[in-house]
PDB file of N, CA and C in Angstrom:
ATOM      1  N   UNK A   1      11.348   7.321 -10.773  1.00  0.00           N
ATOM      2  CA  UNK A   1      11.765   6.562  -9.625  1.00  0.00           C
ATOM      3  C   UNK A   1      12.950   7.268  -8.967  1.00  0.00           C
ATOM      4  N   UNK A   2      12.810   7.388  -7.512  1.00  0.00           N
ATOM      5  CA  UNK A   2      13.872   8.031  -6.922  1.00  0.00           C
ATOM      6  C   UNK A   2      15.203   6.630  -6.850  1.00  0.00           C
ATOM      7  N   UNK A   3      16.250   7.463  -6.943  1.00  0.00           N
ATOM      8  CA  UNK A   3      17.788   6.823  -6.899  1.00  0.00           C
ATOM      9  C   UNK A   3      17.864   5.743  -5.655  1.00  0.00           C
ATOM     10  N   UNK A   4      18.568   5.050  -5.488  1.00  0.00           N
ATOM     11  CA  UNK A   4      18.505   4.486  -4.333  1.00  0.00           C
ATOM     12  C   UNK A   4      19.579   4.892  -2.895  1.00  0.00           C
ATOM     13  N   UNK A   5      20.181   6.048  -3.453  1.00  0.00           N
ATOM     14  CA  UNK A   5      21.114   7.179  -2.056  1.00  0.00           C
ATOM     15  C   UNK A   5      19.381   7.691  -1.627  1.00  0.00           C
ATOM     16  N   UNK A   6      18.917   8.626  -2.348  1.00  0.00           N
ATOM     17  CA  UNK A   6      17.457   9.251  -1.891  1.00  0.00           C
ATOM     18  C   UNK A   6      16.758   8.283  -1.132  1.00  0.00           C
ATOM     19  N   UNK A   7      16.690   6.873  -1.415  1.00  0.00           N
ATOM     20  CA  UNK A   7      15.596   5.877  -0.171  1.00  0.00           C
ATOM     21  C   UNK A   7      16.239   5.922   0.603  1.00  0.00           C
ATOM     22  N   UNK A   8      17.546   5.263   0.802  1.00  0.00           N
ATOM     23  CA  UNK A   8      18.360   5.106   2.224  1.00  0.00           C
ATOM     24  C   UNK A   8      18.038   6.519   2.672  1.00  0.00           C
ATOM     25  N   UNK A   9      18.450   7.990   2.755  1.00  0.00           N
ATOM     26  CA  UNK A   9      18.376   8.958   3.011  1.00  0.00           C
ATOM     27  C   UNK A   9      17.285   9.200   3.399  1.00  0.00           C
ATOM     28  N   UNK A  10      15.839   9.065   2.421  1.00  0.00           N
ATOM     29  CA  UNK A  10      14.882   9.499   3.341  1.00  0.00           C
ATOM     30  C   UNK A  10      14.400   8.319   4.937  1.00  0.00           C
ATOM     31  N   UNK A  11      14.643   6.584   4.492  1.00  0.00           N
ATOM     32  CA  UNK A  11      14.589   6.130   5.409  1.00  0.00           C
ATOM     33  C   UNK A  11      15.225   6.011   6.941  1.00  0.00           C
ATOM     34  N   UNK A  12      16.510   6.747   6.520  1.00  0.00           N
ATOM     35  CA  UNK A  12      17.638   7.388   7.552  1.00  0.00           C
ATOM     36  C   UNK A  12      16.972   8.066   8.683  1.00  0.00           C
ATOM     37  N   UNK A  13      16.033   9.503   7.546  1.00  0.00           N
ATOM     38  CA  UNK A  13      15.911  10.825   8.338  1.00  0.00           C
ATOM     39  C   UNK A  13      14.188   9.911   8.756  1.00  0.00           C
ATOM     40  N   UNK A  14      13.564   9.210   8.726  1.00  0.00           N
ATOM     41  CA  UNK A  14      11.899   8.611   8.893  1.00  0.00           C
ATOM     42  C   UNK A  14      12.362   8.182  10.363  1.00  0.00           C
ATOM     43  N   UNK A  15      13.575   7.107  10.114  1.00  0.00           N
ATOM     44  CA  UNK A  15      14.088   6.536  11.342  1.00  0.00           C
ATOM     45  C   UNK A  15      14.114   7.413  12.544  1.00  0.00           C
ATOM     46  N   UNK A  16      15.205   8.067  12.088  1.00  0.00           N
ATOM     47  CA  UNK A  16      15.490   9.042  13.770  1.00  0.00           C
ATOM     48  C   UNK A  16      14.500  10.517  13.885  1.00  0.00           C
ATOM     49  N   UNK A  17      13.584  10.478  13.026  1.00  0.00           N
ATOM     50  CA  UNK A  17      12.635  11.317  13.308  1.00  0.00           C
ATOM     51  C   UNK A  17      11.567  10.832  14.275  1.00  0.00           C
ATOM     52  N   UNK A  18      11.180   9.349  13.977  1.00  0.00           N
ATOM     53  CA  UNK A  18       9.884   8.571  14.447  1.00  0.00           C
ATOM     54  C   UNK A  18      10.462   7.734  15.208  1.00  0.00           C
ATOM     55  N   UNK A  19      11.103   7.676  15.628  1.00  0.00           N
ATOM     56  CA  UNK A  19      12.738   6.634  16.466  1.00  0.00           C
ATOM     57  C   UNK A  19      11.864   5.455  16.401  1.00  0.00           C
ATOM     58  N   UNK A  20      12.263   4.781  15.184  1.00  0.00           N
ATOM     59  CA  UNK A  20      12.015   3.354  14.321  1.00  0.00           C
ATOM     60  C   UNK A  20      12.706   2.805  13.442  1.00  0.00           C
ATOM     61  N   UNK A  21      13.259   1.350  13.507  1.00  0.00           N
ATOM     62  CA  UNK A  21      14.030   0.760  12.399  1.00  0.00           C
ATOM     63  C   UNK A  21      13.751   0.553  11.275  1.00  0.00           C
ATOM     64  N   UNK A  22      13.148   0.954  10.671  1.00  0.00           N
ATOM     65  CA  UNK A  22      12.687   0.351   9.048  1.00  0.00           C
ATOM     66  C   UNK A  22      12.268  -1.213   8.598  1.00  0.00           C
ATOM     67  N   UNK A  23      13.787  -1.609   9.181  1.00  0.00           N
ATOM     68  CA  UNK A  23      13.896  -3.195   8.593  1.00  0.00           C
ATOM     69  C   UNK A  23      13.144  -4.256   9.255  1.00  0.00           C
ATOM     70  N   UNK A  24      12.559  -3.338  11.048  1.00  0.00           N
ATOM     71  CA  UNK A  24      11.772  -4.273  11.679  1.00  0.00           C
ATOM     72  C   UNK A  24       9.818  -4.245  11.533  1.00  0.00           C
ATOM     73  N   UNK A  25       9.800  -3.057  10.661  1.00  0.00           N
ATOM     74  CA  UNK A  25       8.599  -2.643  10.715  1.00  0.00           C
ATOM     75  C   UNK A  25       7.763  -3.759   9.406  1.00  0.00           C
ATOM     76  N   UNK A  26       6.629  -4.233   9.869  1.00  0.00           N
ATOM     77  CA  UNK A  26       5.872  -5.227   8.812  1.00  0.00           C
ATOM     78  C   UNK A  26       5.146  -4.912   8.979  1.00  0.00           C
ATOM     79  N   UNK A  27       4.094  -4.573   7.683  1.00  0.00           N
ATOM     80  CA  UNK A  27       2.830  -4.601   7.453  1.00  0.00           C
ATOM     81  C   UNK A  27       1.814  -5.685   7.546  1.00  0.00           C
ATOM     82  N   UNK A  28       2.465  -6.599   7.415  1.00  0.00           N
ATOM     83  CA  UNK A  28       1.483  -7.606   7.624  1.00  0.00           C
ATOM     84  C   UNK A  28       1.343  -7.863   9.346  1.00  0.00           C
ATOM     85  N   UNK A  29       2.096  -7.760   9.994  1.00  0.00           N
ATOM     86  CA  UNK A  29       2.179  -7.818  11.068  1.00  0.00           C
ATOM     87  C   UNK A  29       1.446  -7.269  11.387  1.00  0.00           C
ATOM     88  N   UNK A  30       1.083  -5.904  11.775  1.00  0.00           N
ATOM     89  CA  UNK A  30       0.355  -4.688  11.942  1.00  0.00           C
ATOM     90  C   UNK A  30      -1.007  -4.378  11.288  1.00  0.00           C
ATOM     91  N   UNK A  31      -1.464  -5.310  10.207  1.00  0.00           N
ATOM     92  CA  UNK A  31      -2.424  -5.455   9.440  1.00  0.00           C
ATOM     93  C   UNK A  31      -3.621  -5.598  10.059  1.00  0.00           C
ATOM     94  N   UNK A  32      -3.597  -6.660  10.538  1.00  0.00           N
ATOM     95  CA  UNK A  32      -4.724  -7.229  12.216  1.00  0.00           C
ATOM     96  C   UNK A  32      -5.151  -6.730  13.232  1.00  0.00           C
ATOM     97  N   UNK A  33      -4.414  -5.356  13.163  1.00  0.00           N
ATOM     98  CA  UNK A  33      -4.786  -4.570  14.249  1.00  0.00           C
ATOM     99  C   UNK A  33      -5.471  -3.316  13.807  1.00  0.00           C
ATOM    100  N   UNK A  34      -5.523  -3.504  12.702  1.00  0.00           N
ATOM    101  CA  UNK A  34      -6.533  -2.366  11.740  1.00  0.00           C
ATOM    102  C   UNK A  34      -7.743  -2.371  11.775  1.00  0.00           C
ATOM    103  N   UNK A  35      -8.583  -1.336  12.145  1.00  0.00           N
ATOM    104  CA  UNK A  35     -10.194  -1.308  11.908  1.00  0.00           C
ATOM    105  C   UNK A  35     -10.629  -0.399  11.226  1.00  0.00           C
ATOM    106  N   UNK A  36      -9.518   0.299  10.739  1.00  0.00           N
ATOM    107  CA  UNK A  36     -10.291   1.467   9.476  1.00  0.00           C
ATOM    108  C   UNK A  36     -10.307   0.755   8.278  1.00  0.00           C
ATOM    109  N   UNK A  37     -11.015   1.122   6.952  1.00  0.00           N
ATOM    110  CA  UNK A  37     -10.910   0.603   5.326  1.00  0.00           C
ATOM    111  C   UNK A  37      -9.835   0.778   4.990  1.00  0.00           C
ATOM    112  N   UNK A  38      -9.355  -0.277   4.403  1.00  0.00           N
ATOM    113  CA  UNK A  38      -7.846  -0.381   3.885  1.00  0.00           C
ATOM    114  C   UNK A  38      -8.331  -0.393   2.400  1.00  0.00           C
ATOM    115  N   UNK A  39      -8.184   0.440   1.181  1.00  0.00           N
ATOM    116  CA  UNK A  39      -7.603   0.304   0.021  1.00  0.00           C
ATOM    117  C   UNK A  39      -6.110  -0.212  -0.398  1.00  0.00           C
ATOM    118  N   UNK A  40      -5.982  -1.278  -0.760  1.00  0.00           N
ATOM    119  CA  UNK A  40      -4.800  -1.245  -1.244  1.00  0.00           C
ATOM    120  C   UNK A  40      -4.772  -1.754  -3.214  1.00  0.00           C
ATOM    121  N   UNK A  41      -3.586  -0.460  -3.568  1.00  0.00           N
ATOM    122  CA  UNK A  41      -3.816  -0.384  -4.569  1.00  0.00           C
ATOM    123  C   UNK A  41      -2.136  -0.769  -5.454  1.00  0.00           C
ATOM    124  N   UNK A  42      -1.983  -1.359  -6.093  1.00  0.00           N
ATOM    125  CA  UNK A  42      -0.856  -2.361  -6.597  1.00  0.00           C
ATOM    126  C   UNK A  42      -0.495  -2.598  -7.732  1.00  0.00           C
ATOM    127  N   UNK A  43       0.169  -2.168  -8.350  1.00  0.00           N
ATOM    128  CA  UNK A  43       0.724  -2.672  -9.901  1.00  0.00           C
ATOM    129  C   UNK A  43       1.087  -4.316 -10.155  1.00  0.00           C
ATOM    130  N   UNK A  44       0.374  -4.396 -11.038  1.00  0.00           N
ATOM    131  CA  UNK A  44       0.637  -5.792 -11.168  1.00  0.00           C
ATOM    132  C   UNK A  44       1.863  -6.688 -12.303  1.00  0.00           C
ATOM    133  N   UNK A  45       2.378  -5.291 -12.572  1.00  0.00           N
ATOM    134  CA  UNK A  45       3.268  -5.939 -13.183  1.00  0.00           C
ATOM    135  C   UNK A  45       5.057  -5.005 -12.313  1.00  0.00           C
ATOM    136  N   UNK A  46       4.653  -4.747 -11.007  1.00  0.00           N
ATOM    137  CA  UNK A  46       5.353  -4.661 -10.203  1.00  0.00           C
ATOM    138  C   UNK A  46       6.564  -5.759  -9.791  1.00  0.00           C
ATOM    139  N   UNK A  47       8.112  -5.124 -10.408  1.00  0.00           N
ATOM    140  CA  UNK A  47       8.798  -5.985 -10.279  1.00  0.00           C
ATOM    141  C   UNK A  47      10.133  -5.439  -8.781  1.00  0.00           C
ATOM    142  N   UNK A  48       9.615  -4.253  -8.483  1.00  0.00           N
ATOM    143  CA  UNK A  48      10.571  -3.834  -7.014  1.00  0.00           C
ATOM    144  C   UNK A  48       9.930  -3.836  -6.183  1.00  0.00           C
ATOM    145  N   UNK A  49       8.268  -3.942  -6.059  1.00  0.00           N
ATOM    146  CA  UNK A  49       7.689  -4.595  -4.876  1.00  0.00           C
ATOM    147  C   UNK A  49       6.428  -5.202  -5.065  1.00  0.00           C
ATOM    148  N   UNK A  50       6.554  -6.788  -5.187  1.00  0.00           N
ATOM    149  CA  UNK A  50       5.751  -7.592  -6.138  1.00  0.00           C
ATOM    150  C   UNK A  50       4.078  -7.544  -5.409  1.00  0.00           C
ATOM    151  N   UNK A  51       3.567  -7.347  -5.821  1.00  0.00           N
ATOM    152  CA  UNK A  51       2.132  -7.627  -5.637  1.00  0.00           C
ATOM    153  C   UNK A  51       1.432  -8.833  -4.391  1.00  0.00           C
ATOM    154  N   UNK A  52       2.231  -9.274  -4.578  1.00  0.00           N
ATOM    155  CA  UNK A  52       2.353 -10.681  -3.369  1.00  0.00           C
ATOM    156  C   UNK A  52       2.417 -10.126  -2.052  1.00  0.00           C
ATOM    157  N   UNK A  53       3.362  -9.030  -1.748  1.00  0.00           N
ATOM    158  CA  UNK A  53       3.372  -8.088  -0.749  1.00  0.00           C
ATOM    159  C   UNK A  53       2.388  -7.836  -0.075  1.00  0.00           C
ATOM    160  N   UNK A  54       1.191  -6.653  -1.083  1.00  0.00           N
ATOM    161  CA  UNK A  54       0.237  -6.260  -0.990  1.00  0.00           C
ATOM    162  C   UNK A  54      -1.090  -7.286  -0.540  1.00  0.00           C
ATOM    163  N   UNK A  55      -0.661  -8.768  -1.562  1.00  0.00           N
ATOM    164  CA  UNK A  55      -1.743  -9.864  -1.463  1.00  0.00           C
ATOM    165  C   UNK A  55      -1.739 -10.085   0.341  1.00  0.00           C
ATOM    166  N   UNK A  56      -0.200 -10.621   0.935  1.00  0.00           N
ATOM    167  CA  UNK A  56       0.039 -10.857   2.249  1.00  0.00           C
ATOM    168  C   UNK A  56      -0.723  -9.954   3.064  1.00  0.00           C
ATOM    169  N   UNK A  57      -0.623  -8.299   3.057  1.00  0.00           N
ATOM    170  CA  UNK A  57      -1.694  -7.510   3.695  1.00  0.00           C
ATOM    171  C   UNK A  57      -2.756  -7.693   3.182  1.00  0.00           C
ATOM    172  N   UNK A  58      -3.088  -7.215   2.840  1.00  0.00           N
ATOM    173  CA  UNK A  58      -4.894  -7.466   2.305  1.00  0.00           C
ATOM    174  C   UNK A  58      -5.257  -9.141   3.212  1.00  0.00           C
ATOM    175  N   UNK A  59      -4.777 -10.068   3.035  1.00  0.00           N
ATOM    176  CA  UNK A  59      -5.112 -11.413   3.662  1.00  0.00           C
ATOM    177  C   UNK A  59      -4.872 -10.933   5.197  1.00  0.00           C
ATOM    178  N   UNK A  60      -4.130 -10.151   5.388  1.00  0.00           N
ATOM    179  CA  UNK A  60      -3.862 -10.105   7.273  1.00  0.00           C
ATOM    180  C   UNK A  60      -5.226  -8.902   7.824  1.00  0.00           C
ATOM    181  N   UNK A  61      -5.585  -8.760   6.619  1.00  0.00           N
ATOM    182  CA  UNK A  61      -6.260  -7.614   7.603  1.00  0.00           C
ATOM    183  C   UNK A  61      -8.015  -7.918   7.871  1.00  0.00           C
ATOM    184  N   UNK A  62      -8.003  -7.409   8.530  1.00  0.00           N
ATOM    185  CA  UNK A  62      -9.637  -8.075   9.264  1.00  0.00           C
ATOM    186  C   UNK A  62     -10.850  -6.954   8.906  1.00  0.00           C
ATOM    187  N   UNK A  63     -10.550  -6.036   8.777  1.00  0.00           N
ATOM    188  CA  UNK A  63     -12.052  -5.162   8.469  1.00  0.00           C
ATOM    189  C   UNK A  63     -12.441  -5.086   6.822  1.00  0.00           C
ATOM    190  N   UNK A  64     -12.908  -3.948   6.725  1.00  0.00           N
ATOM    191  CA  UNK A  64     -13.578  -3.467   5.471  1.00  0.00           C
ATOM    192  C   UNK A  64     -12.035  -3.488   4.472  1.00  0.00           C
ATOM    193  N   UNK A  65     -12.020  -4.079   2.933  1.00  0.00           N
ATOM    194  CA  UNK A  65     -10.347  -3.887   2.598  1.00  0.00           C
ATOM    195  C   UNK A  65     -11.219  -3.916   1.429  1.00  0.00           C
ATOM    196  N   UNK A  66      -9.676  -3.651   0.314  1.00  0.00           N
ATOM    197  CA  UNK A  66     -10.286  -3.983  -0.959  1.00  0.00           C
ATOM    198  C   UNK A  66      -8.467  -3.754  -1.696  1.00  0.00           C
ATOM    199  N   UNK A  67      -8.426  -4.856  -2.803  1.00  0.00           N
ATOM    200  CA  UNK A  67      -7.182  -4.709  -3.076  1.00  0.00           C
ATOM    201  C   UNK A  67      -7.109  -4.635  -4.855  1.00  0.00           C
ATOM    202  N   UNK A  68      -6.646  -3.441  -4.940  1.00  0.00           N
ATOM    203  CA  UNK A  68      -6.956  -3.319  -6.581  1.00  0.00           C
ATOM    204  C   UNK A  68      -5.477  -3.607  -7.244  1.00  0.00           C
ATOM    205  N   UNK A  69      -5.351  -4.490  -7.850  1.00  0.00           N
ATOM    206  CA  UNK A  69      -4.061  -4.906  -8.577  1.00  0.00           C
ATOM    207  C   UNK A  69      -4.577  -4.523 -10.162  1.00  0.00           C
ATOM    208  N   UNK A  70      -3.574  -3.482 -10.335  1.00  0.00           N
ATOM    209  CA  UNK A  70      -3.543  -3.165 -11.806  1.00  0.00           C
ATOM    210  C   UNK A  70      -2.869  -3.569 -12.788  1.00  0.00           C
ATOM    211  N   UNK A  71      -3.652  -4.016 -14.322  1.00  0.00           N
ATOM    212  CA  UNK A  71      -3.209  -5.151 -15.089  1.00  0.00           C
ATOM    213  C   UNK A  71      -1.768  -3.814 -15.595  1.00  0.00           C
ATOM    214  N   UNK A  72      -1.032  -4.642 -15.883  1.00  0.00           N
ATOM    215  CA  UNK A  72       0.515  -4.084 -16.447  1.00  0.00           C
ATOM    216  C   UNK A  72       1.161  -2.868 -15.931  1.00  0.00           C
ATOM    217  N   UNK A  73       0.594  -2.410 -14.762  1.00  0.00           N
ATOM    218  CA  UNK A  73       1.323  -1.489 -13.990  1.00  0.00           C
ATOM    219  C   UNK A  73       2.503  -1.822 -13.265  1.00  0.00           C
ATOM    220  N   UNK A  74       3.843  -0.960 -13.576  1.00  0.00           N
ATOM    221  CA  UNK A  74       4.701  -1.337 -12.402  1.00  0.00           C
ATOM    222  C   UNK A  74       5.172  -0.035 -11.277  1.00  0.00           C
ATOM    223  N   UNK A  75       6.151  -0.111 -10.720  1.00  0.00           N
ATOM    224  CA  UNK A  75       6.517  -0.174  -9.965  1.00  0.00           C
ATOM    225  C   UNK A  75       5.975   1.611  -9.742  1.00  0.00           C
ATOM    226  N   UNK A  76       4.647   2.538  -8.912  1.00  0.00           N
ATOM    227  CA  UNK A  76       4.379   3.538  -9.120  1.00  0.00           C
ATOM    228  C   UNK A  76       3.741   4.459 -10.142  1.00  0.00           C
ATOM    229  N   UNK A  77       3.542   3.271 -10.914  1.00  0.00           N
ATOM    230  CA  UNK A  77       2.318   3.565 -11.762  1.00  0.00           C
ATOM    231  C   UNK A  77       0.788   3.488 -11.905  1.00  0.00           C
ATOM    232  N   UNK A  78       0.593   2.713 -10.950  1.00  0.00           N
ATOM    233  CA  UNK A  78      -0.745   2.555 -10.916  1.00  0.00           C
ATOM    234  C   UNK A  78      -1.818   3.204 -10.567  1.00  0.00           C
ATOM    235  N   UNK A  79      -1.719   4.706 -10.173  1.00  0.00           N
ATOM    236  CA  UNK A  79      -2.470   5.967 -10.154  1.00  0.00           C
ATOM    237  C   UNK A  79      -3.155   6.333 -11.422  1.00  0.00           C
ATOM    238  N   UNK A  80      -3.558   5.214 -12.682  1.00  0.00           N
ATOM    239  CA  UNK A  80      -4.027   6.061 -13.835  1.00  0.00           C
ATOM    240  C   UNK A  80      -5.539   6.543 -13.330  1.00  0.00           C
ATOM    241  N   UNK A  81      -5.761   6.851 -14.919  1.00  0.00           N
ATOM    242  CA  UNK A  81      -7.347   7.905 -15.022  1.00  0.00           C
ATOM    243  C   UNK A  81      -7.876   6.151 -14.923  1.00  0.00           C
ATOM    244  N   UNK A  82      -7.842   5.270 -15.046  1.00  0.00           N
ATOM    245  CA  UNK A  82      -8.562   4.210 -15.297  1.00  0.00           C
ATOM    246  C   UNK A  82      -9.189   3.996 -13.983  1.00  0.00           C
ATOM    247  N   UNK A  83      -8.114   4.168 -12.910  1.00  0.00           N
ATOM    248  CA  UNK A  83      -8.423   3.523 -11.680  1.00  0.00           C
ATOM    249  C   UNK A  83      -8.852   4.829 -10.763  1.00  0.00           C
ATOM    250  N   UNK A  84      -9.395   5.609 -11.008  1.00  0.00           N
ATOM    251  CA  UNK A  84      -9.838   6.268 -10.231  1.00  0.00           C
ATOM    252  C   UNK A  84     -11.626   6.190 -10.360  1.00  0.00           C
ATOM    253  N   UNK A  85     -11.997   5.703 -10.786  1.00  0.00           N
ATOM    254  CA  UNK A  85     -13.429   5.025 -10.861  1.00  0.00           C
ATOM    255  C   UNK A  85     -13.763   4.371  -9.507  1.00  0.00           C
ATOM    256  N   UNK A  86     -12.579   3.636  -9.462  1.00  0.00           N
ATOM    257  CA  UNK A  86     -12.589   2.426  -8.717  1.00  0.00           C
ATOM    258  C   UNK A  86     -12.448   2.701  -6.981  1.00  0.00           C
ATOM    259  N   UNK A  87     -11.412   3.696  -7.249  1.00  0.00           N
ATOM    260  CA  UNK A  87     -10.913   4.620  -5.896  1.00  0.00           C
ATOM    261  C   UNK A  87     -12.129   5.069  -5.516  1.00  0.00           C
ATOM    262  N   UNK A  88     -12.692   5.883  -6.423  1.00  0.00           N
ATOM    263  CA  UNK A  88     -14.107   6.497  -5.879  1.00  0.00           C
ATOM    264  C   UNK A  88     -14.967   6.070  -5.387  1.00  0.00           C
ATOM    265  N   UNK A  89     -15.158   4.606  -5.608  1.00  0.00           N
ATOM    266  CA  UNK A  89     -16.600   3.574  -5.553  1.00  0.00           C
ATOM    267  C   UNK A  89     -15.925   3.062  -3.990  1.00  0.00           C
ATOM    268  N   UNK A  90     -15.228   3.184  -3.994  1.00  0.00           N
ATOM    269  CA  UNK A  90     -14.369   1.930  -2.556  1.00  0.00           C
ATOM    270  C   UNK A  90     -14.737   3.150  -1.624  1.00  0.00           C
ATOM    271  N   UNK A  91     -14.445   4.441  -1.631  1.00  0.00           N
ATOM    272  CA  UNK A  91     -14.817   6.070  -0.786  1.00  0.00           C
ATOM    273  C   UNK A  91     -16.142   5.815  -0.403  1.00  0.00           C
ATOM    274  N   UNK A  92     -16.727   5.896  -1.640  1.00  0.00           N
ATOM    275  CA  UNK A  92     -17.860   6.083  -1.493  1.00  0.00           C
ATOM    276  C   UNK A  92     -18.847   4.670  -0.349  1.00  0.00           C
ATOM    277  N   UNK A  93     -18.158   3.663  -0.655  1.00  0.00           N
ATOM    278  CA  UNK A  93     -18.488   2.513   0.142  1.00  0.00           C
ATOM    279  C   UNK A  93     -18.373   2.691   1.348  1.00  0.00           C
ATOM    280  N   UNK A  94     -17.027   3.024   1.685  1.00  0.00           N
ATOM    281  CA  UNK A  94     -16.307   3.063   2.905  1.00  0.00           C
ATOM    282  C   UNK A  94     -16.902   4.131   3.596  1.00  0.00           C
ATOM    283  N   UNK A  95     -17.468   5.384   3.158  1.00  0.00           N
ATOM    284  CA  UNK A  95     -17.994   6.260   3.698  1.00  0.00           C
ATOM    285  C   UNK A  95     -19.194   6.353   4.549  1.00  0.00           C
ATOM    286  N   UNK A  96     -20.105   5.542   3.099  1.00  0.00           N
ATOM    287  CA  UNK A  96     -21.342   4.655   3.765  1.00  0.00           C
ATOM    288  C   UNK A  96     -21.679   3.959   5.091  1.00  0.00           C
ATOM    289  N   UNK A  97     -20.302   2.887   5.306  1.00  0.00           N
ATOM    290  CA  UNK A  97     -20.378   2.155   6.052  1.00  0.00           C
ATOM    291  C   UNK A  97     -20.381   2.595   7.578  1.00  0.00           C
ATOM    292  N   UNK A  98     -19.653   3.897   7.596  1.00  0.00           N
ATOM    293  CA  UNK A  98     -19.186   4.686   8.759  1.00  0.00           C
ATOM    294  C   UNK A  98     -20.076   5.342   9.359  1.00  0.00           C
TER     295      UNK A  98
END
């Protein structure tokens, strides 16, 4: 996990690169206006950005989605060998559909 000087810092340099506030930007907000496949993929035993997050998008969004919450993963872990089965099958769906 990066330090928390490194987030402010990279969200600093995101800001005045993409001239955007951070603190005003929501995903869920922005969710609804999506028409590509959304994977969203989530640790579920995520305690710095709870799963509930992820639940709120996934519910805002209107097309093709799929939301994989992984049992006892936290916070950037949830990339195992387990879940890439799963990644693949959602590709492979999503690919289809297109």
């Amino acid at each position: 996990m990066l330090p928390a000087w490194a987030v402010r810092r990279a969200f600093a340099l995101a800001e005045r690169r993409a001239s955007f506030d951070v603190d005003r930007v929501s995903p869920s907000r922005a969710a609804p206006q999506i028409t590509a496949p959304v994977l969203l993929i989530h640790g579920a035993a995520d305690r710095e950005t709870v799963p509930a997050h992820s639940r709120r998008v996934y519910d805002a969004l209107t097309g093709p989605k799929r939301l994989i919450l992984v049992d006892g993963a936290g916070h950037g872990q949830s990339l195992r060998a387990d879940v890439w089965s799963e990644i693949e099958r959602w590709i492979d769906g999503a690919t289809a559909r297109s």
